[in-house]
Structure formats: structure tokens, C-alpha cells
N, C-alpha and C. Protein backbone atom coordinates (compact mmCIF):
# COMPACT_ATOMS: atom_id res chain seq x y z
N UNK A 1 -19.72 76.18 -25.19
CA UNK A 1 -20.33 74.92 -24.84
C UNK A 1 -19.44 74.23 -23.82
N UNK A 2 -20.01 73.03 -23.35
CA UNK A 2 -18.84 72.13 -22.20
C UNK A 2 -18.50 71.64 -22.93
N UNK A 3 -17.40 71.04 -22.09
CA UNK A 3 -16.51 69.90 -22.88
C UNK A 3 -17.46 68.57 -22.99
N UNK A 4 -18.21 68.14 -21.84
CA UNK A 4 -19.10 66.79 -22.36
C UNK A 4 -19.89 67.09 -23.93
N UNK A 5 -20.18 68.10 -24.07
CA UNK A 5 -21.22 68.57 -25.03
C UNK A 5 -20.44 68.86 -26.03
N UNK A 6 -19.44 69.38 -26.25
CA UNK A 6 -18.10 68.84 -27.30
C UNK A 6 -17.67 67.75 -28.12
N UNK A 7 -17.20 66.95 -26.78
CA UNK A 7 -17.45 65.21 -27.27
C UNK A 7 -18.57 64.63 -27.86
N UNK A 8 -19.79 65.18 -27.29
CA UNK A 8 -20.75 64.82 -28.09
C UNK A 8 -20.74 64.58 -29.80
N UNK A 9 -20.39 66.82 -29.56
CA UNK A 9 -20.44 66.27 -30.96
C UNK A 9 -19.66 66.54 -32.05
N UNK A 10 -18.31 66.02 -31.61
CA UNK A 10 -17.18 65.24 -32.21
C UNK A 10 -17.85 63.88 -32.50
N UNK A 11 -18.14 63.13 -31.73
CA UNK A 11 -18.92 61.63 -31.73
C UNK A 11 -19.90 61.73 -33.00
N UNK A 12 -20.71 62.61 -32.62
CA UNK A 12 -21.52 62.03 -33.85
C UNK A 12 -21.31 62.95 -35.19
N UNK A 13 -20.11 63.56 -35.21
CA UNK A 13 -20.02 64.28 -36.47
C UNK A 13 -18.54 63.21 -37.01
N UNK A 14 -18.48 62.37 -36.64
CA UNK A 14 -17.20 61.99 -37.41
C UNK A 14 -17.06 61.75 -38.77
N UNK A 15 -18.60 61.61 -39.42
CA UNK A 15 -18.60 61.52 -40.91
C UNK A 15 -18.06 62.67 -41.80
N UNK A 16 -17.39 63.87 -40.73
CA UNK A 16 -16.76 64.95 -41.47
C UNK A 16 -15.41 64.55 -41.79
N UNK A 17 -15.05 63.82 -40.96
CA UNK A 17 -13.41 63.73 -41.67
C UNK A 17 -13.42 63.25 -42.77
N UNK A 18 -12.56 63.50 -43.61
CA UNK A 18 -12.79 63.29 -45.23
C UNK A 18 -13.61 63.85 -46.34
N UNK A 19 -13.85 64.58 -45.44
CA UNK A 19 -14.56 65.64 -46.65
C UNK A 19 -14.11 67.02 -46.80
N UNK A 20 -14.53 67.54 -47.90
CA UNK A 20 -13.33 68.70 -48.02
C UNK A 20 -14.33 69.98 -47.35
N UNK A 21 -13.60 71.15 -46.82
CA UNK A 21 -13.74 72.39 -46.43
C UNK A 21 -12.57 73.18 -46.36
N UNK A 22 -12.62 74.38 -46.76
CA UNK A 22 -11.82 75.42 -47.25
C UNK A 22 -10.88 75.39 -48.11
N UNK A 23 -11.19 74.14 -49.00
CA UNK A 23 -10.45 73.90 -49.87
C UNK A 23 -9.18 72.67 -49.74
N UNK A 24 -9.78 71.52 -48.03
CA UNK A 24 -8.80 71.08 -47.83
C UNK A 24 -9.81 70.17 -47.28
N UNK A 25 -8.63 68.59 -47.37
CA UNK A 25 -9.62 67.87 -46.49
C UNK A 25 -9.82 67.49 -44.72
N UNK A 26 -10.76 67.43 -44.28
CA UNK A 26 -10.79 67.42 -42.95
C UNK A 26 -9.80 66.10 -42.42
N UNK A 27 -8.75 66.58 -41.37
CA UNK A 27 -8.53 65.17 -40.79
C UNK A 27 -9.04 64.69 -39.58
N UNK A 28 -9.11 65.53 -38.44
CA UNK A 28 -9.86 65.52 -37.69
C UNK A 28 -10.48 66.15 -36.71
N UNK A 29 -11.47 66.14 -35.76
CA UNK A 29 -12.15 67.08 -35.35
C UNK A 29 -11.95 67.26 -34.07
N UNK A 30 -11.47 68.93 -33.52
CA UNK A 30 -10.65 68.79 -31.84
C UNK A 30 -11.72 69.74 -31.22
N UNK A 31 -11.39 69.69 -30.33
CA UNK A 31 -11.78 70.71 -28.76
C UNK A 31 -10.68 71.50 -28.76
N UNK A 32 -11.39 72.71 -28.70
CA UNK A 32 -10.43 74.13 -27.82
C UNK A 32 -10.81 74.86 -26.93
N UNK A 33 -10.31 75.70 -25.84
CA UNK A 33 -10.82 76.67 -25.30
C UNK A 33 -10.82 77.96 -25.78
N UNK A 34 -12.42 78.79 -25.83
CA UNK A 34 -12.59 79.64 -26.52
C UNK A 34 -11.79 80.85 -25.46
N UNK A 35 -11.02 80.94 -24.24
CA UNK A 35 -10.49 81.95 -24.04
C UNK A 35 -9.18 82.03 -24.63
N UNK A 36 -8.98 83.66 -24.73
CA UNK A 36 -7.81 83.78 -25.57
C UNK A 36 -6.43 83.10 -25.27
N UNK A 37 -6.61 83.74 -23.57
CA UNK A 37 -4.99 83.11 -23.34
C UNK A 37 -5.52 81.40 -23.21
N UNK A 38 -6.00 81.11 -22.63
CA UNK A 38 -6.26 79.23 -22.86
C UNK A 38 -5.98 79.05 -23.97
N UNK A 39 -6.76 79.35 -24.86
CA UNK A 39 -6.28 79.02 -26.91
C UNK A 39 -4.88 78.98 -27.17
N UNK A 40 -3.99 80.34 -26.91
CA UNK A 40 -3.14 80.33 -27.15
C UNK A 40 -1.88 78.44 -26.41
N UNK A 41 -1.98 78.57 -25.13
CA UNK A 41 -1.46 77.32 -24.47
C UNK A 41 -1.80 76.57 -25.03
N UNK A 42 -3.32 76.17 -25.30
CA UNK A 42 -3.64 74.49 -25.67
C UNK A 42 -2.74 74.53 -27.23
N UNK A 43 -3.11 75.36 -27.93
CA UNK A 43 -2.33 75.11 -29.61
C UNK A 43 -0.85 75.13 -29.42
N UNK A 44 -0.46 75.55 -28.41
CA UNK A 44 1.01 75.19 -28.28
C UNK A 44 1.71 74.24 -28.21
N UNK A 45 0.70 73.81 -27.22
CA UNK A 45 0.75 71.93 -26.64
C UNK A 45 0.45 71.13 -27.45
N UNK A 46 -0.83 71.85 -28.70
CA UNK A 46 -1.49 70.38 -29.38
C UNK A 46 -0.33 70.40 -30.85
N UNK A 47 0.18 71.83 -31.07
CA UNK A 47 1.08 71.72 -32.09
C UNK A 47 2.72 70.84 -31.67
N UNK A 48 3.17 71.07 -30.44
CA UNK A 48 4.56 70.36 -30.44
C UNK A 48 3.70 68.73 -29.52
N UNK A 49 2.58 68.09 -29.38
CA UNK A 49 2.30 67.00 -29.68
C UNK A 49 1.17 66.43 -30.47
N UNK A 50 0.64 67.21 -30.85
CA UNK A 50 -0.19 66.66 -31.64
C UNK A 50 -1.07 65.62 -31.59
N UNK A 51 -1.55 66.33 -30.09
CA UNK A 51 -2.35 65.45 -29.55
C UNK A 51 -3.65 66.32 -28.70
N UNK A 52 -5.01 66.67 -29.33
CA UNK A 52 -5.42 67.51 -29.25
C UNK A 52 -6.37 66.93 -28.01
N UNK A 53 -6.75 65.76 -27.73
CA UNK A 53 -7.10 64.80 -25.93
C UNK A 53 -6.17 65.49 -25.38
N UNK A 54 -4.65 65.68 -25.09
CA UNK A 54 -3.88 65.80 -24.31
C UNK A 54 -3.63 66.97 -24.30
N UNK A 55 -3.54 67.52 -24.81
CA UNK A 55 -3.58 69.17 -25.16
C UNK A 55 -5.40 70.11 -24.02
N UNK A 56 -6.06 69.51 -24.51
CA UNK A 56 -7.25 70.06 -23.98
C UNK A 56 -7.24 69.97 -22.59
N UNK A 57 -6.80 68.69 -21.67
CA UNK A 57 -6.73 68.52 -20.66
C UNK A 57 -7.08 69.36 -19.60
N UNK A 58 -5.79 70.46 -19.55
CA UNK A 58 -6.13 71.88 -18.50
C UNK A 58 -7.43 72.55 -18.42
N UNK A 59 -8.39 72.33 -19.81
CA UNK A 59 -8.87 73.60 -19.84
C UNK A 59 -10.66 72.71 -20.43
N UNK A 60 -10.66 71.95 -19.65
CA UNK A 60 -11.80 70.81 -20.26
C UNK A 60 -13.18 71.40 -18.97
N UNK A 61 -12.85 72.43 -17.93
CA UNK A 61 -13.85 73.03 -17.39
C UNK A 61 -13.99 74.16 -17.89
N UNK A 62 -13.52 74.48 -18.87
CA UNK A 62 -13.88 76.54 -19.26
C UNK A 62 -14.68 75.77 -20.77
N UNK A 63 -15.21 77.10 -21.25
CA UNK A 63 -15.93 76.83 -22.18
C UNK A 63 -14.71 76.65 -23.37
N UNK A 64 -15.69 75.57 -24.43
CA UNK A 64 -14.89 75.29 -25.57
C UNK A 64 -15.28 75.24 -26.63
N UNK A 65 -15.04 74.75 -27.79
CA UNK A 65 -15.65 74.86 -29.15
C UNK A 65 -15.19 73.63 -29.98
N UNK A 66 -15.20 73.82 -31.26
CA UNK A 66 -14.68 72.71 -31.89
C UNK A 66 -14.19 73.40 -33.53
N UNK A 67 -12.82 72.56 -33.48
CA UNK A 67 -12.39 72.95 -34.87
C UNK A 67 -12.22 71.41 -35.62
N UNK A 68 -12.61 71.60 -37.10
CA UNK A 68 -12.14 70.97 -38.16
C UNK A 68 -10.59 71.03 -38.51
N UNK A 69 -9.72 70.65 -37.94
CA UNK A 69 -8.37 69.97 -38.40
C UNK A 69 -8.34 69.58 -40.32
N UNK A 70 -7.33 70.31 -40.74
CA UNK A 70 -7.50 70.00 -42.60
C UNK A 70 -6.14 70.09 -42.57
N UNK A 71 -6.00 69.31 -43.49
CA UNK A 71 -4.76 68.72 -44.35
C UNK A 71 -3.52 69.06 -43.36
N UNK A 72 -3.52 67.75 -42.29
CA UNK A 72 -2.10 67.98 -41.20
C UNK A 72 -0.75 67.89 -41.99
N UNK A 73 -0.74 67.21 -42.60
CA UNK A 73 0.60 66.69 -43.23
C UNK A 73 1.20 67.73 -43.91
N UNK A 74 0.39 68.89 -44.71
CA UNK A 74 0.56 69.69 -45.53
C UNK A 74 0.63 70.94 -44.61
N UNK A 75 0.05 70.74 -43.22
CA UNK A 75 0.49 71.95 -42.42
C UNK A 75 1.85 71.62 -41.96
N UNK A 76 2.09 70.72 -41.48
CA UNK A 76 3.36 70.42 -40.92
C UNK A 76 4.57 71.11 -41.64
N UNK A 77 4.36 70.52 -42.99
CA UNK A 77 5.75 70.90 -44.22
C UNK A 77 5.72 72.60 -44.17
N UNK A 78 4.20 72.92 -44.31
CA UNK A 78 4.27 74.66 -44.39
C UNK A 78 4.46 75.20 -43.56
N UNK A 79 4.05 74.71 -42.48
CA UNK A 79 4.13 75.34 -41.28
C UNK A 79 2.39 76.14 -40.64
N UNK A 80 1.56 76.37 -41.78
CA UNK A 80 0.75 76.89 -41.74
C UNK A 80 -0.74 75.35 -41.32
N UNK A 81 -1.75 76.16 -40.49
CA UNK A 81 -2.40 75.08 -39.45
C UNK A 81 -3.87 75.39 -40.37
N UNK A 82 -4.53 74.31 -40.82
CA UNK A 82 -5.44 74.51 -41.79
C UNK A 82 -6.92 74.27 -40.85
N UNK A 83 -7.67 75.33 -40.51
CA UNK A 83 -8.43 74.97 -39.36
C UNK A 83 -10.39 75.74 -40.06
N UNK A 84 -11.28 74.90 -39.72
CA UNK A 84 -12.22 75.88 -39.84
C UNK A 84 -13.43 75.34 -38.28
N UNK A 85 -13.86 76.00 -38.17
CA UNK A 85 -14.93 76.09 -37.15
C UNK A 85 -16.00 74.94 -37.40
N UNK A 86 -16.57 74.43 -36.46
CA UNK A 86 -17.60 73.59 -37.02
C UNK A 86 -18.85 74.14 -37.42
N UNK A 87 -18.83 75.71 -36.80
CA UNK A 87 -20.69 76.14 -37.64
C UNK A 87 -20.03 76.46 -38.64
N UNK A 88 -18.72 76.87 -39.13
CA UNK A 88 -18.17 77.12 -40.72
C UNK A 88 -18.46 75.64 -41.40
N UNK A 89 -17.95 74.86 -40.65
CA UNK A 89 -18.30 72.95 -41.80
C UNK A 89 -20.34 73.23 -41.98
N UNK A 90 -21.00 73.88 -40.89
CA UNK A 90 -22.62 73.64 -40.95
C UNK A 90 -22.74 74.14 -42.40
N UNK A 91 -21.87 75.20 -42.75
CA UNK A 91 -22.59 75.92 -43.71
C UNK A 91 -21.81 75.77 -44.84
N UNK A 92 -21.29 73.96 -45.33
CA UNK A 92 -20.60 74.02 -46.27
C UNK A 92 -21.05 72.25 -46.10
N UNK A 93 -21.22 71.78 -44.73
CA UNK A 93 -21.69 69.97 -44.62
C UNK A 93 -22.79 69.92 -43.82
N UNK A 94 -22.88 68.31 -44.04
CA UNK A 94 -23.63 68.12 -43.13
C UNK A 94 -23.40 68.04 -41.51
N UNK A 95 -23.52 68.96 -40.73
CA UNK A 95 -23.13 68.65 -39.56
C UNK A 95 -24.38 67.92 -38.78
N UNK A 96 -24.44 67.30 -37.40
CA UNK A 96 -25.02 66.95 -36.96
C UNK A 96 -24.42 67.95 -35.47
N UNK A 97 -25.85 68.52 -34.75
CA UNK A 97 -25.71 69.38 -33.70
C UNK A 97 -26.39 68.62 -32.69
N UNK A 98 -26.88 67.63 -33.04
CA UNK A 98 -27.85 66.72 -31.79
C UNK A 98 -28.61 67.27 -31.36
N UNK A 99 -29.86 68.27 -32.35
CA UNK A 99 -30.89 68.21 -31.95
C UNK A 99 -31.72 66.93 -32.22
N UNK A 100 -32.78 67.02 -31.63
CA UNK A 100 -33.62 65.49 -31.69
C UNK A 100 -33.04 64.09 -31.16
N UNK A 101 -31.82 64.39 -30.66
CA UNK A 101 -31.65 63.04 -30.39
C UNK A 101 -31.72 62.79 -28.95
């Protein structure tokens, strides 16, 4: 998908944060680029700032996707990054994909 169409729908899915998936709760919901080597850079960037706007930056013209962010605080200490897909949240919440609107 684009990145405008991303934001979208980050925007209207924000009623996911706080709800649980994979056994964790959502904190919040980012943009990535679905190419490999792009993926790899942006999580580099968004892990040593933690800032997944600023992180995306480079790569906001290639195609992207969206992940559910879960339990940061508890990744931090482990080290381990608690992530699920947003058609993984479709088939566990309510997502909103902006049809009809």
C-alpha cells in the first residue's frame, strides 16, 4: 500500500491500541517498508529512536504496511520486539480498512 493510505489507516484504527493481540497489549500502530533491505534500516532507526514517523521517513515512497507495536516496555527489558501485522489484528479485532468511507 502507500504511505498516504497507511496513515489512513493508522488514523482510523487507533481504537487498537489497548487491546490485546498475541498475547500482549497493543501500544502503537507504525508504518514499514515491505522491502527487505528497507525493513531491515527503518527497524534499526525506529529501534535506537523509537520513533517510528522518523524512522519511516526514507522510505515513505516504496510500498509499506503496518504493524501493531505490543508491550514496548517489556520489549525493551527483553530485548525481544513484540509485533503483529494489521490483517493478523483483522483476524483477532476489529480493524477498520476504510471500506465505505
Amino acid at each position: 500500500m502507500t504511505y498516504e493510505q497507511a496513515k489512513n489507516l493508522i488514523k482510523i484504527n487507533q481504537h487498537l491500541i489497548g487491546q490485546k493481540i498475541i498475547g500482549a497489549t497493543i501500544d502503537e500502530l507504525i508504518i514499514y517498508p515491505t522491502d527487505q533491505k528497507s525493513y531491515d534500516e527503518f527497524f534499526k532507526i525506529y529501534l535506537r529512536t523509537d520513533n517510528a514517523e522518523k524512522a519511516i521517513l526514507p522510505y515513505q515512497s516504496q510500498d509499506v504496511d503496518i504493524y501493531c507495536m505490543a508491550d514496548k516496555k517489556r520489549a525493551r527489558a527483553s530485548g525481544i520486539v513484540g509485533h503483529a501485522s494489521l490483517a493478523k489484528a483483522n483476524k483477532d479485532l476489529d480493524v477498520n480498512f476504510g471500506e465505505g468511507n
